[in-house]
PDB file of N, CA and C in Angstrom:
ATOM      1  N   UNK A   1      -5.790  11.653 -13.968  1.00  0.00           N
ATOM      2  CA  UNK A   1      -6.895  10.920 -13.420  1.00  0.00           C
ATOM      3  C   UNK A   1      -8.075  11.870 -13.268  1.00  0.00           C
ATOM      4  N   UNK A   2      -8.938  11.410 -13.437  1.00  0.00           N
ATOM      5  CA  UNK A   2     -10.523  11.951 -13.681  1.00  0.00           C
ATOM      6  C   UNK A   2     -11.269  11.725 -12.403  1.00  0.00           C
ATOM      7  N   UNK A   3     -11.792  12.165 -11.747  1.00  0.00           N
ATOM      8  CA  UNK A   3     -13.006  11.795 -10.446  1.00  0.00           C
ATOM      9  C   UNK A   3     -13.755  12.577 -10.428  1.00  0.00           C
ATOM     10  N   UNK A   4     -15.126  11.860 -10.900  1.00  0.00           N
ATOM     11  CA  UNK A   4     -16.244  12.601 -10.417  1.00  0.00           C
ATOM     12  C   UNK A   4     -17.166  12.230  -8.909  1.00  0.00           C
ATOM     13  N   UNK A   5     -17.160  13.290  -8.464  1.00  0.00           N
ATOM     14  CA  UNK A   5     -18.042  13.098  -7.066  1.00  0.00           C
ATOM     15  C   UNK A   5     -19.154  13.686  -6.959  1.00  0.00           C
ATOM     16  N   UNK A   6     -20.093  13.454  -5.916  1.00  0.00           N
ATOM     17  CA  UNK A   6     -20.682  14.574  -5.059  1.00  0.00           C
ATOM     18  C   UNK A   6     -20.119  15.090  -3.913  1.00  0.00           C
ATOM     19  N   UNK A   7     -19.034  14.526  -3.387  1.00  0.00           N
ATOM     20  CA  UNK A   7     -18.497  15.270  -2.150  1.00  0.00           C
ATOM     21  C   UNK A   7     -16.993  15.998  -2.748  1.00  0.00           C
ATOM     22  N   UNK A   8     -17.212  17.228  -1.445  1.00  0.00           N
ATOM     23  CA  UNK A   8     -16.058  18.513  -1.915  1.00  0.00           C
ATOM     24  C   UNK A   8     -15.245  17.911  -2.147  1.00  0.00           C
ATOM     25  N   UNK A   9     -14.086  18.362  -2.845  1.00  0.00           N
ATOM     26  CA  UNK A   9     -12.651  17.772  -3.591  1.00  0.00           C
ATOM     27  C   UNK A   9     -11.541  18.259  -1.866  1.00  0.00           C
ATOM     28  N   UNK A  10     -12.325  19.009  -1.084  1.00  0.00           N
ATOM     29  CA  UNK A  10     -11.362  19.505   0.003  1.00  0.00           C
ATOM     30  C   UNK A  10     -11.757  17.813   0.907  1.00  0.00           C
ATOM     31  N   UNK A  11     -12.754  17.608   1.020  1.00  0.00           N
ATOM     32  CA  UNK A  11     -13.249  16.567   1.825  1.00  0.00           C
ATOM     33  C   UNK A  11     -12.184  15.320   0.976  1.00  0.00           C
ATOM     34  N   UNK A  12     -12.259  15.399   0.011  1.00  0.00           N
ATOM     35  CA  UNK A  12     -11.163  14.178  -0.972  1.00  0.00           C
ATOM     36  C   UNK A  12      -9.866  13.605  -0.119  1.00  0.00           C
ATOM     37  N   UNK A  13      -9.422  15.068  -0.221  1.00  0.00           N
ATOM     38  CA  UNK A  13      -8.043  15.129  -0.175  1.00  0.00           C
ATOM     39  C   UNK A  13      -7.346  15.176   0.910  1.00  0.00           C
ATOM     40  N   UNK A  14      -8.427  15.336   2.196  1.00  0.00           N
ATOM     41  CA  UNK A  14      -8.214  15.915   3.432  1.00  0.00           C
ATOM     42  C   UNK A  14      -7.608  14.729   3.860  1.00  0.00           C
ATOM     43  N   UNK A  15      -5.952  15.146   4.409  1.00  0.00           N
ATOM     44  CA  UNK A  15      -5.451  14.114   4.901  1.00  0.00           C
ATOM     45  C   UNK A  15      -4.569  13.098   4.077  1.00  0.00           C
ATOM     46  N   UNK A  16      -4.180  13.995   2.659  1.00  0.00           N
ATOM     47  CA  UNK A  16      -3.611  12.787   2.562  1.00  0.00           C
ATOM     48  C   UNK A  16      -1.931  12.533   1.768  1.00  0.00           C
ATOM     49  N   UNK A  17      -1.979  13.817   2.413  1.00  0.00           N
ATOM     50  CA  UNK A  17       0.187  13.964   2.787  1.00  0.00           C
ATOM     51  C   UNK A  17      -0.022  13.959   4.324  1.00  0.00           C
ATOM     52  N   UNK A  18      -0.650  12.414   4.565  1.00  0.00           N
ATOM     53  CA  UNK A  18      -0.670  11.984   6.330  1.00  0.00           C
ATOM     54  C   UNK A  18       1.103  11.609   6.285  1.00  0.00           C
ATOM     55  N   UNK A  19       1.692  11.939   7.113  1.00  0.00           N
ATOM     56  CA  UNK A  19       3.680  11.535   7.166  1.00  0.00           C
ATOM     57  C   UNK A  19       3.434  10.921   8.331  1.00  0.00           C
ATOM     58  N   UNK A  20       2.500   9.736   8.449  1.00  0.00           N
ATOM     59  CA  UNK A  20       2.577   8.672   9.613  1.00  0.00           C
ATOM     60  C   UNK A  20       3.639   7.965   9.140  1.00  0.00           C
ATOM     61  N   UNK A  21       4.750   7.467   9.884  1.00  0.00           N
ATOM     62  CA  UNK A  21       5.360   6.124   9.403  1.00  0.00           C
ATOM     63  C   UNK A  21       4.262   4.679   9.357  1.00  0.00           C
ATOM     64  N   UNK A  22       5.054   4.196   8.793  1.00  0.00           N
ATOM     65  CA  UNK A  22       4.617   2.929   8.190  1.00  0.00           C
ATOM     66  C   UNK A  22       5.287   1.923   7.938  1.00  0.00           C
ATOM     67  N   UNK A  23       5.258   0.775   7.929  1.00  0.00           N
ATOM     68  CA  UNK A  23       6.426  -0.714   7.596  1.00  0.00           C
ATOM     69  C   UNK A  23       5.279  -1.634   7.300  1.00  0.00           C
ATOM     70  N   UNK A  24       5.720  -2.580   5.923  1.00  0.00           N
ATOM     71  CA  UNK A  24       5.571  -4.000   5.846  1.00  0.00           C
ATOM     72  C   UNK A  24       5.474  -4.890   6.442  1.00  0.00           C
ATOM     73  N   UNK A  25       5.442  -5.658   7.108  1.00  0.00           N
ATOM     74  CA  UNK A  25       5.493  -6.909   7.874  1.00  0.00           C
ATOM     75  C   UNK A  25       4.418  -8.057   7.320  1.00  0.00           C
ATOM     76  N   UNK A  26       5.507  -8.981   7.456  1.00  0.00           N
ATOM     77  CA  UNK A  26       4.422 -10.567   7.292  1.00  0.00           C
ATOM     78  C   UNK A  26       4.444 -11.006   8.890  1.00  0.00           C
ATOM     79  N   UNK A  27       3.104 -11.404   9.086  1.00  0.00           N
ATOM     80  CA  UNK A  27       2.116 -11.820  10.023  1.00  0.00           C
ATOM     81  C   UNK A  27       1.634 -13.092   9.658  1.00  0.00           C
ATOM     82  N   UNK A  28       1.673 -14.307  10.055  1.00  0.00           N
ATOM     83  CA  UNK A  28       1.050 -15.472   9.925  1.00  0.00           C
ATOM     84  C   UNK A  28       1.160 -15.639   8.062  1.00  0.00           C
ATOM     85  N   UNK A  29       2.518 -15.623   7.187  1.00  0.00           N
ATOM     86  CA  UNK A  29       1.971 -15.506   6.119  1.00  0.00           C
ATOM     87  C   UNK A  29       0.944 -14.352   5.835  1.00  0.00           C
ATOM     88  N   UNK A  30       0.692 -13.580   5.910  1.00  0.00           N
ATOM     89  CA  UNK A  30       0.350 -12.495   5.556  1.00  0.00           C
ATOM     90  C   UNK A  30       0.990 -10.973   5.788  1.00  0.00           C
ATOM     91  N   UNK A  31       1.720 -10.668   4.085  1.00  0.00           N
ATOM     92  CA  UNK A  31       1.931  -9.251   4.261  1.00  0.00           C
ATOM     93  C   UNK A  31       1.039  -8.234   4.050  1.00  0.00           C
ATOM     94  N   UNK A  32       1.241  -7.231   5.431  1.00  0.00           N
ATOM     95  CA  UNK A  32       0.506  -5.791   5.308  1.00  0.00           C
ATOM     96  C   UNK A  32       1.115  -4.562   5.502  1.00  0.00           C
ATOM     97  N   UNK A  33       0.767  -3.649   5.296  1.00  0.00           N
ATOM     98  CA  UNK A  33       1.085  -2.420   5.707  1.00  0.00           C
ATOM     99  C   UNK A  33       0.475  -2.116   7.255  1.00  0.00           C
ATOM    100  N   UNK A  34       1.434  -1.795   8.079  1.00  0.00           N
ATOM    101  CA  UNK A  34       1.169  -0.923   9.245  1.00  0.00           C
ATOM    102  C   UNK A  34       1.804   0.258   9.838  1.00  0.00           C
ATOM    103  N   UNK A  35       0.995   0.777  10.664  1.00  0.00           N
ATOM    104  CA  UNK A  35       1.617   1.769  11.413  1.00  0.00           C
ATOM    105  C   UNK A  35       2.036   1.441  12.958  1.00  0.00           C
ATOM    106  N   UNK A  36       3.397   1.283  13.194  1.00  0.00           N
ATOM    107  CA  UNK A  36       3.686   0.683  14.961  1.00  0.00           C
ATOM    108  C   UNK A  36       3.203   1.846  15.610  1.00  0.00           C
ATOM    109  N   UNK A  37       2.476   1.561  16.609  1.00  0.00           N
ATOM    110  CA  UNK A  37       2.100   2.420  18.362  1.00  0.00           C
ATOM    111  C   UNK A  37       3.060   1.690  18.933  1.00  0.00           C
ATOM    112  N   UNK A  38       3.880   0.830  19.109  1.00  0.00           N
ATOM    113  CA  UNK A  38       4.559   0.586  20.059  1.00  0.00           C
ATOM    114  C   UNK A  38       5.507  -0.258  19.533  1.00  0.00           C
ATOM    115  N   UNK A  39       6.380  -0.817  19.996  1.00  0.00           N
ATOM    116  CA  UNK A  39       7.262  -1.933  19.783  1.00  0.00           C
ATOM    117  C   UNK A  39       6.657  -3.240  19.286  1.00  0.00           C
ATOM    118  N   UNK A  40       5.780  -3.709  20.337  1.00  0.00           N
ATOM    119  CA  UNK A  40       4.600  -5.169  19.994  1.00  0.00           C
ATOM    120  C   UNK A  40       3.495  -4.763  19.845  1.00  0.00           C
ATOM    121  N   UNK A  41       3.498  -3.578  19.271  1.00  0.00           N
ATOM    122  CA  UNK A  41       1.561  -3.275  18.175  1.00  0.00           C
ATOM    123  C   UNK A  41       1.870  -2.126  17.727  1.00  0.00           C
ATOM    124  N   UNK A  42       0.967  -3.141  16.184  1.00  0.00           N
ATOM    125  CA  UNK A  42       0.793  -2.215  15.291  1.00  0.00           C
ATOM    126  C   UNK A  42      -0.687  -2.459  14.715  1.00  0.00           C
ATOM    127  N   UNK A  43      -1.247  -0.498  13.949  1.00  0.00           N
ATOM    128  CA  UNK A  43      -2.677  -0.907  13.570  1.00  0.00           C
ATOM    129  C   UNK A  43      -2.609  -1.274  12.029  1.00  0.00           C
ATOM    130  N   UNK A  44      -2.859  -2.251  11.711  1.00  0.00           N
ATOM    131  CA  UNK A  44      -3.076  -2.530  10.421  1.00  0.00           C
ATOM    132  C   UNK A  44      -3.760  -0.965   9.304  1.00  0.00           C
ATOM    133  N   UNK A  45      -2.939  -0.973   8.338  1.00  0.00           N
ATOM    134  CA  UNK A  45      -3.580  -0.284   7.602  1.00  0.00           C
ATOM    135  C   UNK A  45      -3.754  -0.640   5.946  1.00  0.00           C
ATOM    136  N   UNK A  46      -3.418  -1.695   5.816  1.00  0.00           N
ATOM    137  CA  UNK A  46      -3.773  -2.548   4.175  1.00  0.00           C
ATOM    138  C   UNK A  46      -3.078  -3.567   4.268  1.00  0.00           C
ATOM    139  N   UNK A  47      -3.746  -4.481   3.669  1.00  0.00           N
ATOM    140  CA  UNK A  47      -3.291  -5.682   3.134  1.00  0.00           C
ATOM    141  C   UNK A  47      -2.401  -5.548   1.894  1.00  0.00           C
ATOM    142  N   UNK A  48      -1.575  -7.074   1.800  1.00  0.00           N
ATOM    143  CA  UNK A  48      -0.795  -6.816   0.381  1.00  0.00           C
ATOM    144  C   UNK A  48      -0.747  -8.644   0.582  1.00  0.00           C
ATOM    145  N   UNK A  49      -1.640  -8.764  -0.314  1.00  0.00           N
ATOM    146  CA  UNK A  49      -1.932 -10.088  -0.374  1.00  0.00           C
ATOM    147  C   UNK A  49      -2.841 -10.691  -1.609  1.00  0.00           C
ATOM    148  N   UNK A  50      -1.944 -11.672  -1.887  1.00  0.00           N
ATOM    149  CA  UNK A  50      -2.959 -12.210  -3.384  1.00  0.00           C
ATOM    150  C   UNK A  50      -4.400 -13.247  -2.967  1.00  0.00           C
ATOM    151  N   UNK A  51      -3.996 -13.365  -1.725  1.00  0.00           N
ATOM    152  CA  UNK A  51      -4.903 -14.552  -1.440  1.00  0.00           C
ATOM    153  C   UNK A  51      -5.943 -13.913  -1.289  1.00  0.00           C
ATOM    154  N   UNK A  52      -7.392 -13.901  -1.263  1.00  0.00           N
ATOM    155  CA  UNK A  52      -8.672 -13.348  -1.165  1.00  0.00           C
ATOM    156  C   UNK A  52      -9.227 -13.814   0.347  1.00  0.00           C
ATOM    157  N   UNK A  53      -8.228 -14.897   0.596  1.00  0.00           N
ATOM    158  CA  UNK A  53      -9.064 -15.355   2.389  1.00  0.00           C
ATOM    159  C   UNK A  53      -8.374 -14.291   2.728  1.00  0.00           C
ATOM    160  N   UNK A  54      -7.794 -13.794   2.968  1.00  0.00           N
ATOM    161  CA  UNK A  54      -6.987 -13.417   3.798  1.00  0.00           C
ATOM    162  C   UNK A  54      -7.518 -11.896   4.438  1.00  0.00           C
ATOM    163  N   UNK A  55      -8.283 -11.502   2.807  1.00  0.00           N
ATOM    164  CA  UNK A  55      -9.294 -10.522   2.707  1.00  0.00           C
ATOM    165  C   UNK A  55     -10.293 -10.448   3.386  1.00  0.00           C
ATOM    166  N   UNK A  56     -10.926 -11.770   3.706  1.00  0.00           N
ATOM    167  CA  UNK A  56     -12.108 -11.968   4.574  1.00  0.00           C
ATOM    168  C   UNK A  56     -12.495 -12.252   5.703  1.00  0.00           C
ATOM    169  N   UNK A  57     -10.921 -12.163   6.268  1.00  0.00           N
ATOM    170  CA  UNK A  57     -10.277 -12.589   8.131  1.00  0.00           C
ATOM    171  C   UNK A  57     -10.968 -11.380   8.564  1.00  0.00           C
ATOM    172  N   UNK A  58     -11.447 -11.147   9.568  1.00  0.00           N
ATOM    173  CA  UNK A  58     -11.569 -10.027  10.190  1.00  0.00           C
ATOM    174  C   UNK A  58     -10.631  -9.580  10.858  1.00  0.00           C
ATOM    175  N   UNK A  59      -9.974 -10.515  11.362  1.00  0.00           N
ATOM    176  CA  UNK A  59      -8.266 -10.181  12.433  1.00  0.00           C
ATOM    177  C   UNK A  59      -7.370  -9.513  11.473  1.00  0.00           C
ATOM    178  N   UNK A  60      -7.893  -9.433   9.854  1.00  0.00           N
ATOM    179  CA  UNK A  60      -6.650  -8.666   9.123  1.00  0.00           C
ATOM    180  C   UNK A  60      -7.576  -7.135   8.694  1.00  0.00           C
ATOM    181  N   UNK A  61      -8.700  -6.846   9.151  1.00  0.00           N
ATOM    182  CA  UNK A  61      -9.207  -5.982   9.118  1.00  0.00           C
ATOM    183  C   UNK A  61      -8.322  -4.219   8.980  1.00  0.00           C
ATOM    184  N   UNK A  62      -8.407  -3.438   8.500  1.00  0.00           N
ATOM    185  CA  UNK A  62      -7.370  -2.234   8.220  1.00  0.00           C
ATOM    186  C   UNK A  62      -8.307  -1.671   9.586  1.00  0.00           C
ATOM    187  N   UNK A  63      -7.246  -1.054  10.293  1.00  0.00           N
ATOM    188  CA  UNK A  63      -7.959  -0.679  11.716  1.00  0.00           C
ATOM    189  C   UNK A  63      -7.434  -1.245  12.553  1.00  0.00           C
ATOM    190  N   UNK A  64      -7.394  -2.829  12.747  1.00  0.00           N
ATOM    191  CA  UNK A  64      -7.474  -3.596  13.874  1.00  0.00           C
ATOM    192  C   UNK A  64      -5.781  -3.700  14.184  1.00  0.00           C
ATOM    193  N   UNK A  65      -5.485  -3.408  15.551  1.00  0.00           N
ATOM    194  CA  UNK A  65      -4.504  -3.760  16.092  1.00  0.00           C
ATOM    195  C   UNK A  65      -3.835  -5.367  16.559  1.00  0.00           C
ATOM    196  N   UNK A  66      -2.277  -5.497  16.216  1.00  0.00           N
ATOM    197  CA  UNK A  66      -2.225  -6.786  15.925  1.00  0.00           C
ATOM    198  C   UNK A  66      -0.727  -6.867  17.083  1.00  0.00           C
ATOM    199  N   UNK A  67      -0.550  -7.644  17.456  1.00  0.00           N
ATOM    200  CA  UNK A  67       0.419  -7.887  18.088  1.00  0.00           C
ATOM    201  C   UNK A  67       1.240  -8.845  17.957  1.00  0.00           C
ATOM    202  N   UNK A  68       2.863  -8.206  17.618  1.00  0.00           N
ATOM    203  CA  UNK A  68       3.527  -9.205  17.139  1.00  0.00           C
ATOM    204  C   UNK A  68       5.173  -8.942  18.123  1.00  0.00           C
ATOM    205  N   UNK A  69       5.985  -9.762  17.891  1.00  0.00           N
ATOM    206  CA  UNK A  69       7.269  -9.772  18.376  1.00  0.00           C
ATOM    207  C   UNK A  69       8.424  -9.556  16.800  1.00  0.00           C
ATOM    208  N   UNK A  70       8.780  -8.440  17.056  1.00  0.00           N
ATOM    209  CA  UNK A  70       9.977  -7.928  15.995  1.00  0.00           C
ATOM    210  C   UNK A  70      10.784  -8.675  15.887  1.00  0.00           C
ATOM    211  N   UNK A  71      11.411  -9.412  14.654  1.00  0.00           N
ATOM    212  CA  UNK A  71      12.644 -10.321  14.387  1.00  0.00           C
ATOM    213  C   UNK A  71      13.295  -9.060  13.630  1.00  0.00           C
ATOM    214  N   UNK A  72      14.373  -9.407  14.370  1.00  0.00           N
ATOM    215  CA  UNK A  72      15.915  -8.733  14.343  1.00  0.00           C
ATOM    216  C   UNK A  72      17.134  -9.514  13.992  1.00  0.00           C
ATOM    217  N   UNK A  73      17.313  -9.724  11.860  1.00  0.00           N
ATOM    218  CA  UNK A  73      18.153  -9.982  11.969  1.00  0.00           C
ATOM    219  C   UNK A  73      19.560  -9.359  12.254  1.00  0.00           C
ATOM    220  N   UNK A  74      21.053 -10.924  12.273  1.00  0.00           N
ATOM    221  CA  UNK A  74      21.908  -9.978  12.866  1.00  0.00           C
ATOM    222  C   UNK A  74      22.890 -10.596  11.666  1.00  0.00           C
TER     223      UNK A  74
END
């Protein structure tokens, strides 16, 4: 892969063997990627979604913290 920039290649890269955990979850029909802070929240960090609304929710915003209840199957 090729990238041309104007900003440093250190500024690029900074950060990004981040070893945050992370999990999938569907939310209202919508799967994303997050990172849990807690048991019932997590901050969104990408969508994985074909739908384009889903893109334009602000509540699915990458950033925004979402609160959900964990299903545990048994």
């Amino acid at each position: 892969m090729i990238m041309y920039s104007i900003v440093p290649l250190d500024d690029i890269i900074e950060g990004i063997e981040n070893n945050e955990p992370s999990q999938e979850i569907e939310l209202d029909g919508v799967i994303m990627q997050v990172q849990p802070m807690n048991s019932y929240q997590a901050r969104i960090v990408r969508l994985i979604s074909p739908n384009p609304q889903d893109y334009l929710n602000p509540a699915y915003s990458p950033g925004q913290t979402i609160y959900f209840h964990p299903h545990i199957e048994t």
